[in-house]
PDB file of N, CA and C in Angstrom:
ATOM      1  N   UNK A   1      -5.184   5.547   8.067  1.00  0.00           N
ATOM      2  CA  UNK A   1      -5.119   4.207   8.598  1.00  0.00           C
ATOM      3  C   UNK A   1      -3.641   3.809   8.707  1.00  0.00           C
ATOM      4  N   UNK A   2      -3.364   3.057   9.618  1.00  0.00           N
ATOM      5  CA  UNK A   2      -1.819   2.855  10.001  1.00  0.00           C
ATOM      6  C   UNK A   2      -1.824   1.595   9.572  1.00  0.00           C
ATOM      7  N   UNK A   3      -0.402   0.724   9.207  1.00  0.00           N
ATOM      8  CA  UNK A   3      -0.301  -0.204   8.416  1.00  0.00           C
ATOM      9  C   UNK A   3      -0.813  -1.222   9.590  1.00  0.00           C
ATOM     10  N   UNK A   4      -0.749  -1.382  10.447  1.00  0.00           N
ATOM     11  CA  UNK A   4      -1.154  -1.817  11.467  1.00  0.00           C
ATOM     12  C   UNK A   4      -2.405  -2.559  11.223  1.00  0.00           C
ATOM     13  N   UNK A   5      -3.329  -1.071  11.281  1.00  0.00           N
ATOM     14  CA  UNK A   5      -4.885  -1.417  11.194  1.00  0.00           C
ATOM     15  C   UNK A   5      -5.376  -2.019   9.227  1.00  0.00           C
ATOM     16  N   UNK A   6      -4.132  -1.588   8.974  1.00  0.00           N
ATOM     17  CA  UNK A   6      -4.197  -2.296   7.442  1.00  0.00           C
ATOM     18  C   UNK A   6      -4.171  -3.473   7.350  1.00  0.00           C
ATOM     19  N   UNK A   7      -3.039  -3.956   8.112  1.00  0.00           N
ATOM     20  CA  UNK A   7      -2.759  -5.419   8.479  1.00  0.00           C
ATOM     21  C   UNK A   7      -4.029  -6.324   8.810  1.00  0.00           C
ATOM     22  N   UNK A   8      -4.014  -5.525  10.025  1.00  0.00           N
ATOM     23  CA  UNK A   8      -5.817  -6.042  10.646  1.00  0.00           C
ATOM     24  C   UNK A   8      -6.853  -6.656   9.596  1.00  0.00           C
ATOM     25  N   UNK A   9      -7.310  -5.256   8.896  1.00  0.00           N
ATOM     26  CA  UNK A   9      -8.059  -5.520   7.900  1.00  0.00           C
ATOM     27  C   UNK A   9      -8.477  -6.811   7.105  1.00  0.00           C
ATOM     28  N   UNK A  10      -7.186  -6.697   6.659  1.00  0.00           N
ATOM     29  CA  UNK A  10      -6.595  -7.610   5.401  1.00  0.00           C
ATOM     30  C   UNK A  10      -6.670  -9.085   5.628  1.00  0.00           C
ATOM     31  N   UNK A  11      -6.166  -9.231   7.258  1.00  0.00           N
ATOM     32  CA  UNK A  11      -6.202 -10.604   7.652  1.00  0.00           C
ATOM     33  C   UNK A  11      -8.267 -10.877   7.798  1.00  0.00           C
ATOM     34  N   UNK A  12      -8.813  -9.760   8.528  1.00  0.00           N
ATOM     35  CA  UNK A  12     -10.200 -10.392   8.716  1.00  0.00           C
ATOM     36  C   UNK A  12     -10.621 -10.733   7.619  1.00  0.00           C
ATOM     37  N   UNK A  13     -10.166 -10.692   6.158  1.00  0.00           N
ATOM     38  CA  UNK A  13     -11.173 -10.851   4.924  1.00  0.00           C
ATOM     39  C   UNK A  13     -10.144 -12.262   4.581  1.00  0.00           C
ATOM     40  N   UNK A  14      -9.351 -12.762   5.241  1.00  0.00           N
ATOM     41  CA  UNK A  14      -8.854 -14.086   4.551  1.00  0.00           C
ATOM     42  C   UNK A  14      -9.840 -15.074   4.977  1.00  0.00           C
ATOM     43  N   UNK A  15     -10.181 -16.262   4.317  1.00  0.00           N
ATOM     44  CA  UNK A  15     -10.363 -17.359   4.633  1.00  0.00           C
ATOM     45  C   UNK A  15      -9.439 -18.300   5.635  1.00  0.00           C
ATOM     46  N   UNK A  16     -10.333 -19.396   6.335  1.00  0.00           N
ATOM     47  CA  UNK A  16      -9.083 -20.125   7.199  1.00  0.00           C
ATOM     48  C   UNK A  16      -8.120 -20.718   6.899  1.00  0.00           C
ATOM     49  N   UNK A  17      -8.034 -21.279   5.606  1.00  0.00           N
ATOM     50  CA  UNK A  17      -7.170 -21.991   5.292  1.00  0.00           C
ATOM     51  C   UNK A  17      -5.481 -20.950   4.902  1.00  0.00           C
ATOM     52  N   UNK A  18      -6.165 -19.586   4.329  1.00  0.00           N
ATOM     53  CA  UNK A  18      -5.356 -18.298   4.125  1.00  0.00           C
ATOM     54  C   UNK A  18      -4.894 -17.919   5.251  1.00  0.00           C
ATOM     55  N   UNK A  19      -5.796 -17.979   6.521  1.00  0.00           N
ATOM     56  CA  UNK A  19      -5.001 -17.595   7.617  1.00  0.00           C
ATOM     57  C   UNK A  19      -4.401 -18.368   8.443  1.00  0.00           C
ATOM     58  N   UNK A  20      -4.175 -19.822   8.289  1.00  0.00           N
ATOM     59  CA  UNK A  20      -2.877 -20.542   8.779  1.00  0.00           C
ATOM     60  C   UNK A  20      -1.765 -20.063   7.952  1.00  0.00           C
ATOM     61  N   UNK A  21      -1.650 -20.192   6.326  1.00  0.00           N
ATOM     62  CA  UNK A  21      -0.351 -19.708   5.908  1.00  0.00           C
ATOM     63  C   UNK A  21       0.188 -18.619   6.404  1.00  0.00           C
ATOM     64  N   UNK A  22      -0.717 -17.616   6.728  1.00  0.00           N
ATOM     65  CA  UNK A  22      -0.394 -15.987   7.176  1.00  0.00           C
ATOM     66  C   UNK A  22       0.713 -16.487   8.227  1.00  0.00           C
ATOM     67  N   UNK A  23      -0.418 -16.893   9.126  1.00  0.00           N
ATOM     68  CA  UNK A  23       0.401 -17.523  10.583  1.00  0.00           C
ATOM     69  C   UNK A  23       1.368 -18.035  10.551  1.00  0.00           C
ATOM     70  N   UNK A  24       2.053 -19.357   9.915  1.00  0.00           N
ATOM     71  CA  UNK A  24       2.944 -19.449   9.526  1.00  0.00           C
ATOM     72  C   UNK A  24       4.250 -18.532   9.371  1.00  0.00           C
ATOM     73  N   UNK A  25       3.466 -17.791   8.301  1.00  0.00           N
ATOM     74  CA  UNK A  25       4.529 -16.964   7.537  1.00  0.00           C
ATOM     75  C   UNK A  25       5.052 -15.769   8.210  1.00  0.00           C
ATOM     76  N   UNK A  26       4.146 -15.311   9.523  1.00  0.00           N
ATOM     77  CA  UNK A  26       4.540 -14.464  10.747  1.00  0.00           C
ATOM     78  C   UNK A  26       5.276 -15.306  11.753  1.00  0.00           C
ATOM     79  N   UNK A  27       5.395 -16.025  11.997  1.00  0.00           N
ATOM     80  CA  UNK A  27       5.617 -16.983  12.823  1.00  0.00           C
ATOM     81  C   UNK A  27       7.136 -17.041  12.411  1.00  0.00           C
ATOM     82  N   UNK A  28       7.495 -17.169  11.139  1.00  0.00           N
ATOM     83  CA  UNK A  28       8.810 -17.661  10.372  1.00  0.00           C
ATOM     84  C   UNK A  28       9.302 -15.825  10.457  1.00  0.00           C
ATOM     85  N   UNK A  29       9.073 -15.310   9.970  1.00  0.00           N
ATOM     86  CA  UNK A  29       9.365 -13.766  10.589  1.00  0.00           C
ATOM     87  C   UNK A  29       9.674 -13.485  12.215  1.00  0.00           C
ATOM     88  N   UNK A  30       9.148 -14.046  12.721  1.00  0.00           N
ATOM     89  CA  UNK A  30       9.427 -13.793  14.045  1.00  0.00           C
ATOM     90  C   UNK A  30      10.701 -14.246  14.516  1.00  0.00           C
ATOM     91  N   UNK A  31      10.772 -16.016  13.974  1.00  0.00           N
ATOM     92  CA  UNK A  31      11.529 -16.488  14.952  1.00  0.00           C
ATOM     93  C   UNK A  31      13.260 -16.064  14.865  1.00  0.00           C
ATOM     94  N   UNK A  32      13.684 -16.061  15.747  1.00  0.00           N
ATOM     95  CA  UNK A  32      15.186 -15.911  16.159  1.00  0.00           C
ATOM     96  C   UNK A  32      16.466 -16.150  14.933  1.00  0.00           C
ATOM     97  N   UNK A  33      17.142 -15.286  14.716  1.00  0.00           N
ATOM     98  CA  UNK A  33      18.148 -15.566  13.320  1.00  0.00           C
ATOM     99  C   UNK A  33      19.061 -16.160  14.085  1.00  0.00           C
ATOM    100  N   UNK A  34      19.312 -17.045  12.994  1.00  0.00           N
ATOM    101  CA  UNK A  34      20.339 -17.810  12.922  1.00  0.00           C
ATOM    102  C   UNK A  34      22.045 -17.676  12.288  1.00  0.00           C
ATOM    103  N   UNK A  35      22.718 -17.478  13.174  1.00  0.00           N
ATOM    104  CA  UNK A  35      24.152 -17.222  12.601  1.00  0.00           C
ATOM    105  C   UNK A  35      24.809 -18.269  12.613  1.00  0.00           C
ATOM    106  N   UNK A  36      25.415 -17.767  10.968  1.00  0.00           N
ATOM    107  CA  UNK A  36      26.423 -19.169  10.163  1.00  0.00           C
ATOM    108  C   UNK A  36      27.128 -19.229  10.930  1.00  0.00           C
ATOM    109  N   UNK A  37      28.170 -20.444  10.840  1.00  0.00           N
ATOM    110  CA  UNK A  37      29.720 -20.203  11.309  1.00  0.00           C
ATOM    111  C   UNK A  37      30.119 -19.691   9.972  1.00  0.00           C
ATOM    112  N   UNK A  38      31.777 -19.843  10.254  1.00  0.00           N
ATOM    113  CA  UNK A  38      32.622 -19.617   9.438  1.00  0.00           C
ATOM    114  C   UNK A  38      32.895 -20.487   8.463  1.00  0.00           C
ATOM    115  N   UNK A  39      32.678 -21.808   8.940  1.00  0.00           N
ATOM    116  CA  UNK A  39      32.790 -22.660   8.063  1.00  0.00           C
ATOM    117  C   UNK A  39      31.118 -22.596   6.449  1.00  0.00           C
ATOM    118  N   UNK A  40      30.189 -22.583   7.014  1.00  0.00           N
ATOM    119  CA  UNK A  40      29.286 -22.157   6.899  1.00  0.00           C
ATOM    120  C   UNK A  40      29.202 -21.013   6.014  1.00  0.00           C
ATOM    121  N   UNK A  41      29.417 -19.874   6.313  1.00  0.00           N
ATOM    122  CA  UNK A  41      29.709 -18.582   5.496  1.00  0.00           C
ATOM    123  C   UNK A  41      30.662 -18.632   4.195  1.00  0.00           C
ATOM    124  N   UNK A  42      31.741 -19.907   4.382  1.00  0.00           N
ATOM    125  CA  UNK A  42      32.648 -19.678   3.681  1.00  0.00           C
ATOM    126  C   UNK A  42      31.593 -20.861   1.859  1.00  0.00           C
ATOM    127  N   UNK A  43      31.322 -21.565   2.889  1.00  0.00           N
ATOM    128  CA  UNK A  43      30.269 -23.043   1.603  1.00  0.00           C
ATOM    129  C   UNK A  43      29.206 -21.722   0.729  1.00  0.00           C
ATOM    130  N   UNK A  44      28.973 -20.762   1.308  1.00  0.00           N
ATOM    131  CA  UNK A  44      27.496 -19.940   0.680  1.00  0.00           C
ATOM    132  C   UNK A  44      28.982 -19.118  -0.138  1.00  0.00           C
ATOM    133  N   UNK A  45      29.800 -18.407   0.119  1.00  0.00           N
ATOM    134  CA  UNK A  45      30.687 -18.005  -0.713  1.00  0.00           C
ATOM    135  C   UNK A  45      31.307 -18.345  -1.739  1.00  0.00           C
ATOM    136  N   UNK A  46      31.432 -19.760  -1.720  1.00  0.00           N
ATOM    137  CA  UNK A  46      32.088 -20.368  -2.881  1.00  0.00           C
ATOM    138  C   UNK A  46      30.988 -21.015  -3.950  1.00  0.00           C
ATOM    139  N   UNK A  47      29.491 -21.262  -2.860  1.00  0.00           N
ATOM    140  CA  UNK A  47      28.598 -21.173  -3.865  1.00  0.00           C
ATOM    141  C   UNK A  47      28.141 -20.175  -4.918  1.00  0.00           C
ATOM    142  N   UNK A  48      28.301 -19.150  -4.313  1.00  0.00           N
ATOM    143  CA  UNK A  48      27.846 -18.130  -5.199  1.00  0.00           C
ATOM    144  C   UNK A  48      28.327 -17.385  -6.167  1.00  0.00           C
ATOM    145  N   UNK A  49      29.977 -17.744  -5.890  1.00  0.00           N
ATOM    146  CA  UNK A  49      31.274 -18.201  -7.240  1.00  0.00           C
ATOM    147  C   UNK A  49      30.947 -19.048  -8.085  1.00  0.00           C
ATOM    148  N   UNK A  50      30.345 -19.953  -7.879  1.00  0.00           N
ATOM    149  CA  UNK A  50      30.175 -21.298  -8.473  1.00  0.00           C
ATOM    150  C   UNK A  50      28.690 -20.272  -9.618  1.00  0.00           C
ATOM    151  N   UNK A  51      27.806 -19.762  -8.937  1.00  0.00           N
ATOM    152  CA  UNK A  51      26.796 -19.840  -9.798  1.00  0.00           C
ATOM    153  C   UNK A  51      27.141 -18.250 -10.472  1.00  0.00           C
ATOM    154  N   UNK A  52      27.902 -17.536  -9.718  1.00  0.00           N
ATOM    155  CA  UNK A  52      28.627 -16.385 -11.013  1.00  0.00           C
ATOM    156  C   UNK A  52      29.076 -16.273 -12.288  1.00  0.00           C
ATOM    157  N   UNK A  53      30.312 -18.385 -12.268  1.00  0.00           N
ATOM    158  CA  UNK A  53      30.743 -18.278 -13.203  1.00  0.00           C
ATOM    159  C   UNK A  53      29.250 -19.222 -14.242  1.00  0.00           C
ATOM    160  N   UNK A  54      28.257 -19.474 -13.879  1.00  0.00           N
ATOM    161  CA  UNK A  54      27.764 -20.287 -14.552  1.00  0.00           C
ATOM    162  C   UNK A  54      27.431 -21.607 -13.961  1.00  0.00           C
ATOM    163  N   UNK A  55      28.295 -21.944 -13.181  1.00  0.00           N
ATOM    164  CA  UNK A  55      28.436 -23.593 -12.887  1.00  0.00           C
ATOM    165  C   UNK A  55      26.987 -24.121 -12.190  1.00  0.00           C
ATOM    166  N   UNK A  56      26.110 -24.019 -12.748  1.00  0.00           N
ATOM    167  CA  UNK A  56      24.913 -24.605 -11.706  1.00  0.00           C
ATOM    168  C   UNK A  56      24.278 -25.643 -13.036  1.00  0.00           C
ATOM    169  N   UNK A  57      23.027 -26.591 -12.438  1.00  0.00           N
ATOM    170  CA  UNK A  57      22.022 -27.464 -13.071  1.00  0.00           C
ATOM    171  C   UNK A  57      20.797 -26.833 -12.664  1.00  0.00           C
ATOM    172  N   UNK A  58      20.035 -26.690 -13.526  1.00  0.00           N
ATOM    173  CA  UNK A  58      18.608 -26.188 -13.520  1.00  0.00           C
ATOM    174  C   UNK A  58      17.945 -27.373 -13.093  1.00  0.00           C
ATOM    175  N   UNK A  59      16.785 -26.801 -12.565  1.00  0.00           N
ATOM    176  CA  UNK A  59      16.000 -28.620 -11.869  1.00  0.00           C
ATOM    177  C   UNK A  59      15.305 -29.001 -13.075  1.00  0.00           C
ATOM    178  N   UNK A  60      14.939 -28.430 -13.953  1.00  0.00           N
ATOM    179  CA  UNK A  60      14.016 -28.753 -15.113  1.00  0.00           C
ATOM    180  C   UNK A  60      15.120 -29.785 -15.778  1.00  0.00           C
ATOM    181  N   UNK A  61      16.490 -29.674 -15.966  1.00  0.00           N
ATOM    182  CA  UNK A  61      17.325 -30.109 -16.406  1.00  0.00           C
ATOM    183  C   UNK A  61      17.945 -31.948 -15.582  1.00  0.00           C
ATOM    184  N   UNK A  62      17.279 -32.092 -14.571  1.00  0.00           N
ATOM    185  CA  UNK A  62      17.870 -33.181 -13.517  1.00  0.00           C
ATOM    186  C   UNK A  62      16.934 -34.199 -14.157  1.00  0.00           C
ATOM    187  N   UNK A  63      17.124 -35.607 -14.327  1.00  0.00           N
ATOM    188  CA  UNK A  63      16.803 -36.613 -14.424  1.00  0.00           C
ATOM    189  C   UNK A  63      16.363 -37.467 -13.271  1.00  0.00           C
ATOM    190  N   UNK A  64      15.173 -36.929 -13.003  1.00  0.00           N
ATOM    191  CA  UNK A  64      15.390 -37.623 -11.730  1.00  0.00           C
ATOM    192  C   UNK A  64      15.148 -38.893 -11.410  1.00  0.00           C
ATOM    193  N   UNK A  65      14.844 -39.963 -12.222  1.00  0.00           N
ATOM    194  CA  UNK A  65      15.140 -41.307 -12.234  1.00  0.00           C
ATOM    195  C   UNK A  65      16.117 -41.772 -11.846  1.00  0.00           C
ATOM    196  N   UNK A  66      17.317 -40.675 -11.910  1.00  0.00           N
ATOM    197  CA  UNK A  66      18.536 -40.782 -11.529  1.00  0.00           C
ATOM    198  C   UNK A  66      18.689 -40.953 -10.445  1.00  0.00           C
ATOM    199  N   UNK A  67      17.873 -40.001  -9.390  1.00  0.00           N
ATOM    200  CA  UNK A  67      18.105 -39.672  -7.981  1.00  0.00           C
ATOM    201  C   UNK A  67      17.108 -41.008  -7.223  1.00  0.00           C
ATOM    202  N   UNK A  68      16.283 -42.064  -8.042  1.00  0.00           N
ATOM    203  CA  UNK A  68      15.578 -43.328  -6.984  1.00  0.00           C
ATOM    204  C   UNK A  68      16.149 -44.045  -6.906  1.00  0.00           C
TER     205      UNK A  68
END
């Protein structure tokens, strides 16, 4: 069987509500990539310095009374 007809399979035994997420989630696979700028590339770089050395807040950790 080819992953193909695996695929197939797999989807006929979902329920409907299972096979909108599928859809979705092929749908988001499909669509067209998106390229950063430079400016862009450079914010995900210094983020990921940022969470190398440690520097991040866990969400369990946020107050969020804070944020209404």
């Amino acid at each position: 069987m080819t992953v193909r007809e695996e695929l197939h399979n797999l989807v006929d035994r979902l329920g409907e509500d299972d096979i909108e997420e599928v859809l979705d989630f092929v749908q988001w696979l499909l669509r067209p990539t998106e390229t950063l700028t430079a400016d862009e590339l450079e914010r995900v770089r210094r983020g990921e310095e940022q969470i190398a050395r440690g520097e991040v807040v866990r969400l369990a950790d946020l107050d969020t009374a804070d944020l209404e």
